[in-house]
Structure formats: C-alpha cells, structure tokens
Protein backbone atom coordinates (compact mmCIF):
# COMPACT_ATOMS: atom_id res chain seq x y z
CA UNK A 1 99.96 100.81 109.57
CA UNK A 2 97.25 100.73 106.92
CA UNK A 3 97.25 103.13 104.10
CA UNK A 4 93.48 103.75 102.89
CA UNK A 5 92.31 103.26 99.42
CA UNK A 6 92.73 106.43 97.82
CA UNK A 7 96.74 106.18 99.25
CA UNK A 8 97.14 102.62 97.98
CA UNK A 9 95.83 103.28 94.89
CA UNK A 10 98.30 105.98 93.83
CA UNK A 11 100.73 103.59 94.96
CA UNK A 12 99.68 100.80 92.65
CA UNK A 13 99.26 102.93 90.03
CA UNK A 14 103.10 104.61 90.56
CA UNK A 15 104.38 101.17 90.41
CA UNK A 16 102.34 99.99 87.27
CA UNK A 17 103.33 103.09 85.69
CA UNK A 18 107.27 102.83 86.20
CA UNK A 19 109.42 101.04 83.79
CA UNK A 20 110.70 97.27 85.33
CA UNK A 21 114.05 97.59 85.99
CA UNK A 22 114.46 94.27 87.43
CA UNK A 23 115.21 91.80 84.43
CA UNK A 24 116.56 90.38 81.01
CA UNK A 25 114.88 92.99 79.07
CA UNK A 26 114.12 96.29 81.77
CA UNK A 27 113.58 99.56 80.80
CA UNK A 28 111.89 101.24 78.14
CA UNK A 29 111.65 100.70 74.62
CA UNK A 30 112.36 96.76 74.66
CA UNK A 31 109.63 95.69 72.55
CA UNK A 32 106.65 96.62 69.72
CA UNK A 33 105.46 100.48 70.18
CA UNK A 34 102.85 100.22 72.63
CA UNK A 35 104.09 96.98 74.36
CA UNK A 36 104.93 97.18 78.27
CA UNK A 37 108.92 95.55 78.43
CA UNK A 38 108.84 92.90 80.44
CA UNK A 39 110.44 92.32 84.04
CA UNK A 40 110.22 92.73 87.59
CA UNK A 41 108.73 96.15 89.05
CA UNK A 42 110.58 96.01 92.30
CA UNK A 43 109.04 98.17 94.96
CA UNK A 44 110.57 98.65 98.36
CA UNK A 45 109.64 99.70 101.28
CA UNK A 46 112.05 100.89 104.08
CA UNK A 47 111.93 102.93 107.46
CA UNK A 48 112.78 102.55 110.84
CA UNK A 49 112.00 99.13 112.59
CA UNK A 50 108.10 99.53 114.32
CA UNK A 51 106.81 102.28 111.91
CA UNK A 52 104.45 100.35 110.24
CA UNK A 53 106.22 98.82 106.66
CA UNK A 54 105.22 94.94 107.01
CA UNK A 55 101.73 96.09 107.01
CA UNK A 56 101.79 98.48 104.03
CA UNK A 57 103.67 95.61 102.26
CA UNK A 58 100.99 92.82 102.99
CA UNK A 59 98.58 95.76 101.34
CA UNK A 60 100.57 96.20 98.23
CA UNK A 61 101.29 92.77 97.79
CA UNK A 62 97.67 92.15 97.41
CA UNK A 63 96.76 94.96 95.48
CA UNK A 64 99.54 94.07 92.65
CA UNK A 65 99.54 91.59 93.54
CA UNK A 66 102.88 90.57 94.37
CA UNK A 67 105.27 88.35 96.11
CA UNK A 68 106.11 89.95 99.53
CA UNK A 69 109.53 89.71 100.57
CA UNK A 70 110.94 90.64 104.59
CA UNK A 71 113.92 91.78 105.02
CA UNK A 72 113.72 89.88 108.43
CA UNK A 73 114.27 86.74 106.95
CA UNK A 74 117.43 87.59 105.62
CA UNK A 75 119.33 89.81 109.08
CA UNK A 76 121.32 86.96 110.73
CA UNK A 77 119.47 88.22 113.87
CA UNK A 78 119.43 91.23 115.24
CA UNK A 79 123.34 91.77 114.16
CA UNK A 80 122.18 91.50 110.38
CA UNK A 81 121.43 95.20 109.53
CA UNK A 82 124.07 95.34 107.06
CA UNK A 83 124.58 92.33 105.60
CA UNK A 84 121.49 91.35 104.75
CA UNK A 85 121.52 93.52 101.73
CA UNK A 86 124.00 91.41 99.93
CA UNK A 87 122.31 87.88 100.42
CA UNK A 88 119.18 89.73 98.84
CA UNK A 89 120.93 90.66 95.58
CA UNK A 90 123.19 87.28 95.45
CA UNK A 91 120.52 84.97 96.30
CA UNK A 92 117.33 87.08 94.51
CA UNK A 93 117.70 90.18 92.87
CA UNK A 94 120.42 88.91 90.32
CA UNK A 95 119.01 85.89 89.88
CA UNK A 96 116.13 87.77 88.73
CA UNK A 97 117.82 90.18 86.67
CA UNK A 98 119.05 87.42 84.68
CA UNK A 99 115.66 86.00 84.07
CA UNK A 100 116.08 83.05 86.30
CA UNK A 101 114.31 82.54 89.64
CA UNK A 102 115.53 83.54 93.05
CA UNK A 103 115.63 81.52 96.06
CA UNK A 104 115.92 83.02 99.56
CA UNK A 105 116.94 81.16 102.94
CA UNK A 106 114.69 82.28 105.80
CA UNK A 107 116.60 83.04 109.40
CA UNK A 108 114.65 81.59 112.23
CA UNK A 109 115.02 84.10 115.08
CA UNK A 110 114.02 81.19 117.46
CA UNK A 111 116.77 78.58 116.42
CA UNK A 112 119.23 81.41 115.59
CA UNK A 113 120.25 79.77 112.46
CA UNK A 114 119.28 80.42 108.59
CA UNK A 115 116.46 77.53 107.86
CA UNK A 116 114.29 76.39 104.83
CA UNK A 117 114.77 77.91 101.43
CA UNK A 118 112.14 80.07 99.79
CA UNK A 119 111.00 80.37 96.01
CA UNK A 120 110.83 83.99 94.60
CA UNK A 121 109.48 82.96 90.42
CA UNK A 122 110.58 85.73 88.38
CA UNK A 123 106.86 88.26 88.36
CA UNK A 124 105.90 91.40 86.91
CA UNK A 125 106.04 92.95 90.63
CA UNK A 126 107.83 92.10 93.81
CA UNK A 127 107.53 94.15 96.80
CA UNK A 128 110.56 93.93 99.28
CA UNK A 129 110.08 95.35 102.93
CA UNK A 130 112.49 96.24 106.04
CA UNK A 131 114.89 97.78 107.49
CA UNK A 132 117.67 98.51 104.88
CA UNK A 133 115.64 97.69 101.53
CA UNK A 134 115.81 101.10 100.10
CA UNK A 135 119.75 101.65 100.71
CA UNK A 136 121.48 103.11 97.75
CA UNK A 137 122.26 100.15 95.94
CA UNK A 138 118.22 99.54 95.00
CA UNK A 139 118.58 102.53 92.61
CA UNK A 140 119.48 100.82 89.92
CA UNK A 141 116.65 97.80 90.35
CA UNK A 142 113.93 99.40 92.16
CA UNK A 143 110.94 101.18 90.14
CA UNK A 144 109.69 102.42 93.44
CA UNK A 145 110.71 103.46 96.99
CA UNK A 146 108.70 104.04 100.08
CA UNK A 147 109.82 105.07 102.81
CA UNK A 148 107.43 104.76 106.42
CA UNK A 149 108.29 106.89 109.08
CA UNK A 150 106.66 106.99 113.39
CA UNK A 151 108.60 108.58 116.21
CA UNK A 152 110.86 106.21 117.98
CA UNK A 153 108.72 105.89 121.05
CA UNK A 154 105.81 104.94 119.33
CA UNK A 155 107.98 102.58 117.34
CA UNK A 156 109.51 101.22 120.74
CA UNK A 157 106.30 100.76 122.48
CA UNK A 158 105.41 98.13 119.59
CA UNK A 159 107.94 96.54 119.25
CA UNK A 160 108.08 95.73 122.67
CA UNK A 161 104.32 94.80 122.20
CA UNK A 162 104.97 92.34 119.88
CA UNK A 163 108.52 90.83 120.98
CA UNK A 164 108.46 91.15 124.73
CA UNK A 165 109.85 93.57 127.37
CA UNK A 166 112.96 91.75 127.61
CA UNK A 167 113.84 92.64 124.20
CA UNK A 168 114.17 96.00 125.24
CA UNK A 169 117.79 96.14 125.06
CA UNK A 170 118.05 94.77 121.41
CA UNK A 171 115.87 96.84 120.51
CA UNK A 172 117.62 100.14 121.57
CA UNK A 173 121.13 98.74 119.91
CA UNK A 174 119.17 98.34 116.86
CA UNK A 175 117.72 101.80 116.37
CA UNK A 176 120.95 103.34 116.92
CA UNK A 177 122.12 100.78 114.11
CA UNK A 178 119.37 101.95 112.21
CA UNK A 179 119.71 105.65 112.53
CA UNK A 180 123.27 105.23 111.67
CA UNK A 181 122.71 103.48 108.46
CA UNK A 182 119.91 105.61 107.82
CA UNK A 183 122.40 108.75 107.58
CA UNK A 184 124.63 106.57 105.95
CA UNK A 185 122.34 105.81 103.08
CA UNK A 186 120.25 109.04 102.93
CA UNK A 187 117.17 106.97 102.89
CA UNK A 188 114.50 108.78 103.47
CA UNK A 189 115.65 111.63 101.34
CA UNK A 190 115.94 109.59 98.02
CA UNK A 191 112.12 107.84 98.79
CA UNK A 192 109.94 108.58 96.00
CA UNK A 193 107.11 108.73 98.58
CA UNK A 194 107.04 109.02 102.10
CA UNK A 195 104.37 108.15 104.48
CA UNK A 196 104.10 108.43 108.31
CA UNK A 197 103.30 105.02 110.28
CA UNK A 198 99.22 106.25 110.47
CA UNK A 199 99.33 105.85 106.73
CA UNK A 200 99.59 109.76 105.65
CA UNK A 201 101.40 110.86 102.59
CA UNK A 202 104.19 113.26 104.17
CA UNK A 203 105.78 113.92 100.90
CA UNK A 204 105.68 112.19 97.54
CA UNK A 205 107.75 112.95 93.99
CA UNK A 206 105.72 113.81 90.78
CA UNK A 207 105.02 111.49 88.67
C-alpha cells in the first residue's frame, strides 16, 4: 500500500513537527530558544498483518529518511505476537533512550532460529513497522502512530500471495492473535492517523 505525495507529506511533516521522545535529552525545551532538542522521533506503524504497513514504512523511511525497522524480525515465528515487544525495547528502544546504539537480532523464518545481529545508530528518526508496534507501551517513546487498516479477506488473499497456500492455517491462528491483542491494546483507537491499506486517510488527529 502506497500513500501518494500529498498523504506522505503530512506525514513527514507530523513527524518533523513532534517533539523526540526517544533519547538522553527528549522533549521540549532541552536546549537554546529556537533549537530543536535532540533525539529519536520514533514513528510506528501498526495494523493487522496484510494491510499494507511494510510498504508505507519503506515510503517514510525514505522520505525522513530513516532507519526502517520490522517487527518480523523480532516474532520468534509466527508464535511471537507478544513477545516481540519486549526484545524491541531491551535490545533497541532503551538502548536508544540512553543515547547509546541499539542492536537487534533478526529471526530467520526459514531456519526457525534468531540469526545475525543488526545495527540501529542512534538518528533523528526511526520508523518501526508490524504487527504490535503501536501497543500501549510506545506512548511514552513514540512521536507518531499510524495505524493501516484492509478487510481481512483482502489481507488473507495476500498473504497467501506472498507466503503460499499452505500457510493458510498460520495465517488464520494469527489474525485471531491479532484481533485479540488488538482489543487488548486499543490500537487503532489511540493512532494519531489512520489510513486504509489503498493509502486513504480514514481519520487523523489535529495537529
């Protein structure tokens, strides 16, 4: 899902616009009148598996630009919904908010084991995308949250595009994982913005 320009650039301008709340010195007031503070302006981008996020992500991080985090690299498989929140923050988020770099370890879904390690250098932005990236515990770090929304057999019919048929069954367990957490966490209602998986603004907060 591709937002077009017009979309995008609201969004880059929402995140340049925030305060960081990601770092050593976030939030307002930190340095000379007139000086930006410094840190990380964490966006992130969440919404049901197959509605369109790791596209809109590749788009922001460009735009920024950014380092683009996936969420999929850190679910131990498809039994890593919840979890994967907490190796985030241990291995990159408070790293970062103590002004030191992050370093995550990438799962290989092939091997079924956690692999090579990753970089993340502590940046003015950082965009992090997937399934359970805007639970409630990003309030406190992120300046922005999407949320990206399709109907679930749209979202089905590409997932099972891109991962094969006989995936099918994963794939159901995981959307009912999904809409659980999803309740859970009362994602969508606390997005700042929230856009459909054709790239439409359904809603977004006033800046």
């Amino acid at each position: 899902m591709s937002v077009d320009q017009d979309v995008l650039a609201d969004l880059v301008r929402r995140v340049r616009d925030a305060d960081p709340r990601l770092g050593p010195s976030h939030g307002p007031g930190n340095g000379p009148a007139g000086e930006r503070a410094s840190g990380t302006r964490l966006v992130v981008i969440d919404g049901p598996a197959g509605s369109g996020k790791t596209t809109l992500a590749a788009q922001l991080g460009e735009a920024l630009p950014a380092q683009v985090l996936h969420m999929d690299d850190l679910y131990e498989g498809w039994r890593g919904l919840e979890p994967a929140w907490s190796r985030l923050d241990e291995w990159v988020l408070a790293p970062l908010a103590a002004g030191r770099p992050g370093r995550y370890r990438r799962f290989d879904w092939t091997l079924d084991r956690f692999a090579e390690w990753h970089d993340v250098a502590p940046a003015p932005y950082l965009v992090v995308e997937g399934c359970g990236a805007g639970r409630r515990e990003a309030d406190g770090v992120a300046a922005l949250r999407l949320w990206v929304e399709a109907p679930d057999d749209v979202r089905l019919r590409r997932g099972l595009d891109r991962d094969g048929e006989d995936q099918r069954a994963h794939w159901l367990a995981w959307m009912l994982d999904e809409h659980e957490h999803y309740a859970r966490n009362a994602s969508r209602e606390r997005a700042d913005v929230v856009l459909d998986g054709w790239g439409n603004v359904v809603r977004a907060a006033d800046r």
